[in-house]
C-alpha atoms as a PDB file:
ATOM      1  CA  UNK A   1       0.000   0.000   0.000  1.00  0.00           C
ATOM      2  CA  UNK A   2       1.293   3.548  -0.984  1.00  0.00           C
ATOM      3  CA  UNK A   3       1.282   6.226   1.403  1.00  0.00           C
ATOM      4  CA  UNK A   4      -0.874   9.161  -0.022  1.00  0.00           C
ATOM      5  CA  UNK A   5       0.557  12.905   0.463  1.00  0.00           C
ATOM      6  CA  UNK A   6      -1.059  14.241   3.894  1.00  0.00           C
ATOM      7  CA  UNK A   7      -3.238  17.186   1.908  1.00  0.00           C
ATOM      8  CA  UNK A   8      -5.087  14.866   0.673  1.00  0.00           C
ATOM      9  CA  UNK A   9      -6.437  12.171   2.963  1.00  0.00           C
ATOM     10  CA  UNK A  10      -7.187  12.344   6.175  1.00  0.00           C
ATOM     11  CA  UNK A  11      -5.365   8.913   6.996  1.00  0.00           C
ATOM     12  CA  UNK A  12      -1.697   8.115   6.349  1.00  0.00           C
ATOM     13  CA  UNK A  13       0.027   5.332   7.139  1.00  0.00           C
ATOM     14  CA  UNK A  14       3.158   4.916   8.807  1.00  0.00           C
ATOM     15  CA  UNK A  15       5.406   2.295   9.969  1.00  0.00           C
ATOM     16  CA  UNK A  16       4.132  -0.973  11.481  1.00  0.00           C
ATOM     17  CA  UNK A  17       4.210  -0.631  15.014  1.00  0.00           C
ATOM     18  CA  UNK A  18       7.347  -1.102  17.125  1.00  0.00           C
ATOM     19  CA  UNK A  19       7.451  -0.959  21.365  1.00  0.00           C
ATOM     20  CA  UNK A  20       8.920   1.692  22.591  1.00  0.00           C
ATOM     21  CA  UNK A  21      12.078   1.458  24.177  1.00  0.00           C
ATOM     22  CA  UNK A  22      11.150  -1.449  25.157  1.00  0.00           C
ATOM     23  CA  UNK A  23      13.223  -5.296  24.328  1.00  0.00           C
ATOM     24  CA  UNK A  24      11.071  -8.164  22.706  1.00  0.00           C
ATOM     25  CA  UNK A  25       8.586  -6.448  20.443  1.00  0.00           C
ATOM     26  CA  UNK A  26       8.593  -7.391  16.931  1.00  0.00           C
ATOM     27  CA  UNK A  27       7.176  -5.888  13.832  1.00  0.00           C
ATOM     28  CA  UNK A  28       4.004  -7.683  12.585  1.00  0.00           C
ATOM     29  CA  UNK A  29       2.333  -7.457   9.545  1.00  0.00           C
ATOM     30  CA  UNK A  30      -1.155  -6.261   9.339  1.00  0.00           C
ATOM     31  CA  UNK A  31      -0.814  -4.536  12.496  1.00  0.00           C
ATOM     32  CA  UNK A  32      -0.735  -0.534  10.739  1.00  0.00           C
ATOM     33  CA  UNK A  33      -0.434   3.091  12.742  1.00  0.00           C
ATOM     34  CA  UNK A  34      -2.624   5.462  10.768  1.00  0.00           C
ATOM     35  CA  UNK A  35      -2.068   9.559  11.009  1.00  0.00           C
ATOM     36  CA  UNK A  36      -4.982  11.966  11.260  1.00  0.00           C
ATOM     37  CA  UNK A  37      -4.715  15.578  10.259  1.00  0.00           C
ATOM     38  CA  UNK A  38      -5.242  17.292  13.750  1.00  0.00           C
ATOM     39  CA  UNK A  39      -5.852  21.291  13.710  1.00  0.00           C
ATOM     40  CA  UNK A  40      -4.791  23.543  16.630  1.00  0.00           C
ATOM     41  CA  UNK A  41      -4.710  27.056  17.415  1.00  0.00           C
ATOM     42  CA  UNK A  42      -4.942  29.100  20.367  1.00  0.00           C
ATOM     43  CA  UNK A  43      -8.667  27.347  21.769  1.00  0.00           C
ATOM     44  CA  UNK A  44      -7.067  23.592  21.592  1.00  0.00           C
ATOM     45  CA  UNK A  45      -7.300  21.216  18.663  1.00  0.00           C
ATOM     46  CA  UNK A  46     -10.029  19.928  16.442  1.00  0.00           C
ATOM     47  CA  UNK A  47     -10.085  16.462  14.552  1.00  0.00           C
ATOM     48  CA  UNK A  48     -11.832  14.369  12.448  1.00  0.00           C
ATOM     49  CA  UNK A  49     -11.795  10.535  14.244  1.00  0.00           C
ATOM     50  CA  UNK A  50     -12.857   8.702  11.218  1.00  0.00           C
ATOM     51  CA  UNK A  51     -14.647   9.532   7.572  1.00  0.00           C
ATOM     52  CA  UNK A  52     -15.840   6.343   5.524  1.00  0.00           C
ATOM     53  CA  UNK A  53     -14.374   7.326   2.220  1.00  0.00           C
ATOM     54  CA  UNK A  54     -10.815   7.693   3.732  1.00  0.00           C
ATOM     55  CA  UNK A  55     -10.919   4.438   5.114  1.00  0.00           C
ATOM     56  CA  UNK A  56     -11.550   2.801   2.458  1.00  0.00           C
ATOM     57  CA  UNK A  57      -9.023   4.528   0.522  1.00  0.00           C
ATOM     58  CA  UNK A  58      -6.959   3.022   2.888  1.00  0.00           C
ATOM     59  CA  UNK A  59      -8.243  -0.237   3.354  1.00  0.00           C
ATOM     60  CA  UNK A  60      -9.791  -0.652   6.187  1.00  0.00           C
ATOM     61  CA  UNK A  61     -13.059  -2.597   6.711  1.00  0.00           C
ATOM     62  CA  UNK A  62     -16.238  -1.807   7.346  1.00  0.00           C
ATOM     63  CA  UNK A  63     -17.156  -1.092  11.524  1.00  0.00           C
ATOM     64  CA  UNK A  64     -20.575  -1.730  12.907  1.00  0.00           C
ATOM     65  CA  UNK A  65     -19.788  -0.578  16.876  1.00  0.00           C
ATOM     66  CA  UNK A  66     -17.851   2.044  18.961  1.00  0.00           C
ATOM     67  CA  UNK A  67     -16.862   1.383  21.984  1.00  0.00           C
ATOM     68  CA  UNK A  68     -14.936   3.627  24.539  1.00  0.00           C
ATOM     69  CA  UNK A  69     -13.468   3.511  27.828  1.00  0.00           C
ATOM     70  CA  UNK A  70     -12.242   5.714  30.817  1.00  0.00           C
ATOM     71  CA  UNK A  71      -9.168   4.949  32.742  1.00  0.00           C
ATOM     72  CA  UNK A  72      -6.864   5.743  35.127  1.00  0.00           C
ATOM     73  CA  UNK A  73      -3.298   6.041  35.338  1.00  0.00           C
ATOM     74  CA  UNK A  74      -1.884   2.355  35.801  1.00  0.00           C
ATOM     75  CA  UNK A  75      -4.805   0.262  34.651  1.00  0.00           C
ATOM     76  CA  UNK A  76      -4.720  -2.457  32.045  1.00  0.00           C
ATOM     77  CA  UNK A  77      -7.565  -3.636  29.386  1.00  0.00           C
ATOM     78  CA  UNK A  78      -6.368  -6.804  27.689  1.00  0.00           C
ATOM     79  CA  UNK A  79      -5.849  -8.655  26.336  1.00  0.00           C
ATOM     80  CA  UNK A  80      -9.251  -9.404  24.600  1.00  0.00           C
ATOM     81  CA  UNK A  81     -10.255 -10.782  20.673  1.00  0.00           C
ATOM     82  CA  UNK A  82     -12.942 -12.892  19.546  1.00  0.00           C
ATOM     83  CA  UNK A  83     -13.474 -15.966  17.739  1.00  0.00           C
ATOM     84  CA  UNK A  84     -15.351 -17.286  15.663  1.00  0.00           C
ATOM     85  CA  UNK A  85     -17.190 -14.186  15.513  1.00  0.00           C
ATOM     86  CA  UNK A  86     -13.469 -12.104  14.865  1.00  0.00           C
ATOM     87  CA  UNK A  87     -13.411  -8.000  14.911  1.00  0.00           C
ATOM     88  CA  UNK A  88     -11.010  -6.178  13.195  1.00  0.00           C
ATOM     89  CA  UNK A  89      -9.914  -2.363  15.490  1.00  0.00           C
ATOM     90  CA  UNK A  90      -9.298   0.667  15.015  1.00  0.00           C
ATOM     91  CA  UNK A  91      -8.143   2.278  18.281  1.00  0.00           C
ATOM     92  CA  UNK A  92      -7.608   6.193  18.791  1.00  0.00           C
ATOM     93  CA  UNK A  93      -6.909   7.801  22.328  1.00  0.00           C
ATOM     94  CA  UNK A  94      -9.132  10.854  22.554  1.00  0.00           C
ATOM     95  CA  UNK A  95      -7.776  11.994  25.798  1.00  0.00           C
ATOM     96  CA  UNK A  96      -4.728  11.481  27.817  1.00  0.00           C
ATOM     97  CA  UNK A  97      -2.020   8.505  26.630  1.00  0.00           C
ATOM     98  CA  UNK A  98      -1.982   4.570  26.441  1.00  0.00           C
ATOM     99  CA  UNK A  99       0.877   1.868  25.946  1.00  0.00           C
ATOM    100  CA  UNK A 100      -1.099   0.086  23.025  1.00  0.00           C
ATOM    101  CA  UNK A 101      -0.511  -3.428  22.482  1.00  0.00           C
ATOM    102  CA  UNK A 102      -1.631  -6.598  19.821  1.00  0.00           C
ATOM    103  CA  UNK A 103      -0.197  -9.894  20.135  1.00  0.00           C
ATOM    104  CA  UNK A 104      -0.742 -12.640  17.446  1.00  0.00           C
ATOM    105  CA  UNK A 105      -2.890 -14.921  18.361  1.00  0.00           C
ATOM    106  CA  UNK A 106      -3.035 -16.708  14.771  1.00  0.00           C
ATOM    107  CA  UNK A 107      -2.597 -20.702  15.045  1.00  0.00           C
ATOM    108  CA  UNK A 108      -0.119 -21.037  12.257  1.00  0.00           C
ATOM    109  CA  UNK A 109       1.502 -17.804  12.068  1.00  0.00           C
ATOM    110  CA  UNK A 110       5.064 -17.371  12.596  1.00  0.00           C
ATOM    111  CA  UNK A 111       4.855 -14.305  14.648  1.00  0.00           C
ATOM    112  CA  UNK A 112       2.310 -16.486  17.257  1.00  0.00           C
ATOM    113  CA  UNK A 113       2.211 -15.567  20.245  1.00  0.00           C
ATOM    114  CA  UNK A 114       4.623 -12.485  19.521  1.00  0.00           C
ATOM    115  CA  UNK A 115       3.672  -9.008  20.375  1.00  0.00           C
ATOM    116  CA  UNK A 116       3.841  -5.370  18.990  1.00  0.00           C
ATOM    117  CA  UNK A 117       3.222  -2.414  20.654  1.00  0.00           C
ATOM    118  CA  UNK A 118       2.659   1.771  19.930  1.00  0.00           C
ATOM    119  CA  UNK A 119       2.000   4.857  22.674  1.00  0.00           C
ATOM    120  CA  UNK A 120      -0.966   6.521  21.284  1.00  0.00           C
ATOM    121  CA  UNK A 121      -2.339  10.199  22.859  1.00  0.00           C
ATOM    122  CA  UNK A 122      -4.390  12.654  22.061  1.00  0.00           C
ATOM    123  CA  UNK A 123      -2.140  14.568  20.962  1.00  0.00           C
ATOM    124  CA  UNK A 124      -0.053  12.511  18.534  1.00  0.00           C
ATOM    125  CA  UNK A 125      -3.191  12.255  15.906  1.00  0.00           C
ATOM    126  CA  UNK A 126      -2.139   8.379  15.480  1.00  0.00           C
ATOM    127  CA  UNK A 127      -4.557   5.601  15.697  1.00  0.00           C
ATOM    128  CA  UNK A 128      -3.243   1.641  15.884  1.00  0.00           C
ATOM    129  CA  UNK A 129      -5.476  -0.595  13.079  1.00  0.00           C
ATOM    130  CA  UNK A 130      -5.511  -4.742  14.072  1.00  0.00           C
ATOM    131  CA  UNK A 131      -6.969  -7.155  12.142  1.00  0.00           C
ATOM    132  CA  UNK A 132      -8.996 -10.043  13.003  1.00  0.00           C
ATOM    133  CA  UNK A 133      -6.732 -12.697  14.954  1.00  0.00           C
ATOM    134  CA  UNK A 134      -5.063 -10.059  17.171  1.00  0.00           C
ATOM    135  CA  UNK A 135      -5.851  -9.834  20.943  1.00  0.00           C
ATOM    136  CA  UNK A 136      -6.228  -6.385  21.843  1.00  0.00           C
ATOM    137  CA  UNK A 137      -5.113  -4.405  25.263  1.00  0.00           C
ATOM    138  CA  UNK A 138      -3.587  -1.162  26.618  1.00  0.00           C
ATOM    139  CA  UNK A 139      -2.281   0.263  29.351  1.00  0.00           C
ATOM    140  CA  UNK A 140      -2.927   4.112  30.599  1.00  0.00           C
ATOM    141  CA  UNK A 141       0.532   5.655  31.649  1.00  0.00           C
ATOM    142  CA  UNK A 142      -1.048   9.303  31.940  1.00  0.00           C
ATOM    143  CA  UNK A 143      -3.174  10.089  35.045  1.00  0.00           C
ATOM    144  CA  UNK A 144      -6.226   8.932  32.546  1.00  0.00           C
ATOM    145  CA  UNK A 145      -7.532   8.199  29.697  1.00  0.00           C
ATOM    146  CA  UNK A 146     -10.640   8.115  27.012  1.00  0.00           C
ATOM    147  CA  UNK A 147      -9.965   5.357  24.462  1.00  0.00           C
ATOM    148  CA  UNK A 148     -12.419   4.871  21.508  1.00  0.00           C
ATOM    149  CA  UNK A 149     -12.026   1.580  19.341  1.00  0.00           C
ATOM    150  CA  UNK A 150     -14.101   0.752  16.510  1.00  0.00           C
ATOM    151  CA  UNK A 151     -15.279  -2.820  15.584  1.00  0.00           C
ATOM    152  CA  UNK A 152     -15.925  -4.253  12.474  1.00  0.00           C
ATOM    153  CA  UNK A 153     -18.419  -6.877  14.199  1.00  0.00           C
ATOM    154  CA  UNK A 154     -20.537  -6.441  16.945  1.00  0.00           C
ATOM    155  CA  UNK A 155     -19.861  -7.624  20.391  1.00  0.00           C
ATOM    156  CA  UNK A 156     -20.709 -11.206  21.024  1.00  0.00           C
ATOM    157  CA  UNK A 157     -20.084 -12.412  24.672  1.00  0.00           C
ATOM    158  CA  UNK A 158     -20.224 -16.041  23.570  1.00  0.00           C
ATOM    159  CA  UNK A 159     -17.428 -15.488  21.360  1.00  0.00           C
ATOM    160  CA  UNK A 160     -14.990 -13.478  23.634  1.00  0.00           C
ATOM    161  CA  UNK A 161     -11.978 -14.919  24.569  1.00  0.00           C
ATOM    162  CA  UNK A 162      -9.342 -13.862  26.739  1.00  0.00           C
ATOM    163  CA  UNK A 163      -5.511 -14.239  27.328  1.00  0.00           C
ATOM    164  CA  UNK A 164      -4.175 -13.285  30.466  1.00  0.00           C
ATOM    165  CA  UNK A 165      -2.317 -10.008  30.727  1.00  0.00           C
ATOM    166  CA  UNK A 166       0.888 -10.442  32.554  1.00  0.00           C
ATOM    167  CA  UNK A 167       1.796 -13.911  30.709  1.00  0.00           C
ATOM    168  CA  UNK A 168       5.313 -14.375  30.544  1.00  0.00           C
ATOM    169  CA  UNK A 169       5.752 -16.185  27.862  1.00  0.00           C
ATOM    170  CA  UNK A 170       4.665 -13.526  25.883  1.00  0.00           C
ATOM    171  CA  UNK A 171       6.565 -10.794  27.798  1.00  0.00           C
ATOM    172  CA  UNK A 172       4.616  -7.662  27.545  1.00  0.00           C
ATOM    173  CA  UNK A 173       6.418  -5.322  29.562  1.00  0.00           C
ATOM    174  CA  UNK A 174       3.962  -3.035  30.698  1.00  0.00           C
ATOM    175  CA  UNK A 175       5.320   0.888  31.235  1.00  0.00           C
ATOM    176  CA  UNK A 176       3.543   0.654  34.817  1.00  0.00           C
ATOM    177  CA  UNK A 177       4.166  -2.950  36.540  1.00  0.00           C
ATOM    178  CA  UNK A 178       2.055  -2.222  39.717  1.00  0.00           C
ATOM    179  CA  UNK A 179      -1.151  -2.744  37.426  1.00  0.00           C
ATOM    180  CA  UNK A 180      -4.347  -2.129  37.729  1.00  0.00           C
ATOM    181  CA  UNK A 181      -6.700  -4.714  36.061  1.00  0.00           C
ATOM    182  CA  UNK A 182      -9.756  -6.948  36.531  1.00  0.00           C
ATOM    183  CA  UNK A 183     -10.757  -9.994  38.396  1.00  0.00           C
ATOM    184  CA  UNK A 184     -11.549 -11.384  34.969  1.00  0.00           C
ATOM    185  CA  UNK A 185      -8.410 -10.176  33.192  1.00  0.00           C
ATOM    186  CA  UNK A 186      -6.066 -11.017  36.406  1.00  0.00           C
ATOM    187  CA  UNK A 187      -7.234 -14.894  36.599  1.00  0.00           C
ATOM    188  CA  UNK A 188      -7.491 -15.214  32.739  1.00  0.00           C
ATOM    189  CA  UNK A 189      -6.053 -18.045  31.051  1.00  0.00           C
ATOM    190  CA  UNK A 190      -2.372 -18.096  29.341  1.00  0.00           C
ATOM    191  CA  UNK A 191      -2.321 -18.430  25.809  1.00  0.00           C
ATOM    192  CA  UNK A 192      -0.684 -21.832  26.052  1.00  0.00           C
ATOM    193  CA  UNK A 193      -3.933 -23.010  27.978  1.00  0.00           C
ATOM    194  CA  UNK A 194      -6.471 -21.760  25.509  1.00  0.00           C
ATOM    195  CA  UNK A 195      -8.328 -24.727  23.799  1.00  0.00           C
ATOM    196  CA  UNK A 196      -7.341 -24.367  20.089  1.00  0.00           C
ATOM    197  CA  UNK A 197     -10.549 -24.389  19.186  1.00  0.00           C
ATOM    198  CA  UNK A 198     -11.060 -20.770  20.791  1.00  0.00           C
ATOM    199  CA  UNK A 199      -8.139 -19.373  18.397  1.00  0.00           C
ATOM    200  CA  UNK A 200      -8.459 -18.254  15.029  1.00  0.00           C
ATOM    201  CA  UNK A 201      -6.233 -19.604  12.353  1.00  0.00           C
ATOM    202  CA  UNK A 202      -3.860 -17.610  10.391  1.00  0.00           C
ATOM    203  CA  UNK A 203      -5.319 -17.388   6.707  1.00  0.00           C
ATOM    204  CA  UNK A 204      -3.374 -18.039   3.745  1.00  0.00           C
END
């Protein structure tokens, strides 16, 4: 995919994304870090979060749900996907800044189990696009944050799946190690112990 001058789309891709100063990452394809055109002056900043004929210029599916979420400084969301019923994201911080991070979950793909991370904020205009087969979590390293993702399928509880957070053999190494997370996230399974028939399979 070419990247298109900035005047005129709205999106432009950069580099896949790499973890910040931080060992172990890897660079995975798929996973893409978008630019938006943000406007400022001397009230703030205006932006537009997303406009259907730019992503599709780009690419990027078709999304049927938002979601966002309000955070504090230290907590962690992940890491979540679905399967059978997969959703593709496209994740932009709309206040404050995250530690953003995908890790492969693909049965057959050479990066498995590998992960890839990016610090989005409000102020960088970036967003982080992951494809189906990619669980999904961040961490807030500001005092808080307002994360919106879009879906490209709708939330289905049956098909949620999730791999625990902290799992070394993954080796996400969170900004903020006295974490913050969930009862459901904290006791969640490691990716080693998910039944393969709750993970997607890499598509050829």
């Amino acid at each position: 995919m070419q990247n298109a001058p900035l005047e005129h789309t709205r999106f432009r891709e950069r580099a896949n994304p790499v973890p910040d100063a931080a060992p172990g990452g890897r660079i995975i394809p798929g996973l893409k870090v978008f630019e938006r055109r943000v406007a400022r002056d001397g009230r703030g900043a205006f932006a537009e979060l997303w406009r259907d004929e730019d992503g599709r210029a780009v690419g990027l599916p078709t999304f049927v749900q938002d979601n966002i979420a309000r955070s504090r400084r230290g907590v962690v969301r992940g890491m979540h996907f679905q399967n059978p019923q997969s959703q593709a994201k496209l994740v932009t911080v709309v206040f404050g800044e995250i530690f953003d991070v995908a890790v492969d979950v693909r049965v057959g793909s050479p990066t498995f189990g590998r992960w890839s991370a990016v610090r989005l904020s409000d102020s960088s205009g970036q967003q982080l696009f992951l494809p189906p087969g990619f669980a999904h979590g961040y961490q807030t390293i500001s005092e808080s944050s307002v994360v919106l993702y879009k879906c490209s399928d709708y939330y289905a509880p049956e098909h949620e799946r999730v791999v625990r957070w902290n799992d070394a053999a993954v080796g996400i190494p969170w900004p903020i190690p006295e974490a913050i997370v969930s009862s459901r996230d904290a006791n969640a399974p490691l990716l080693t112990d998910l039944l393969p028939a709750w993970l997607p399979q890499l598509d050829r």
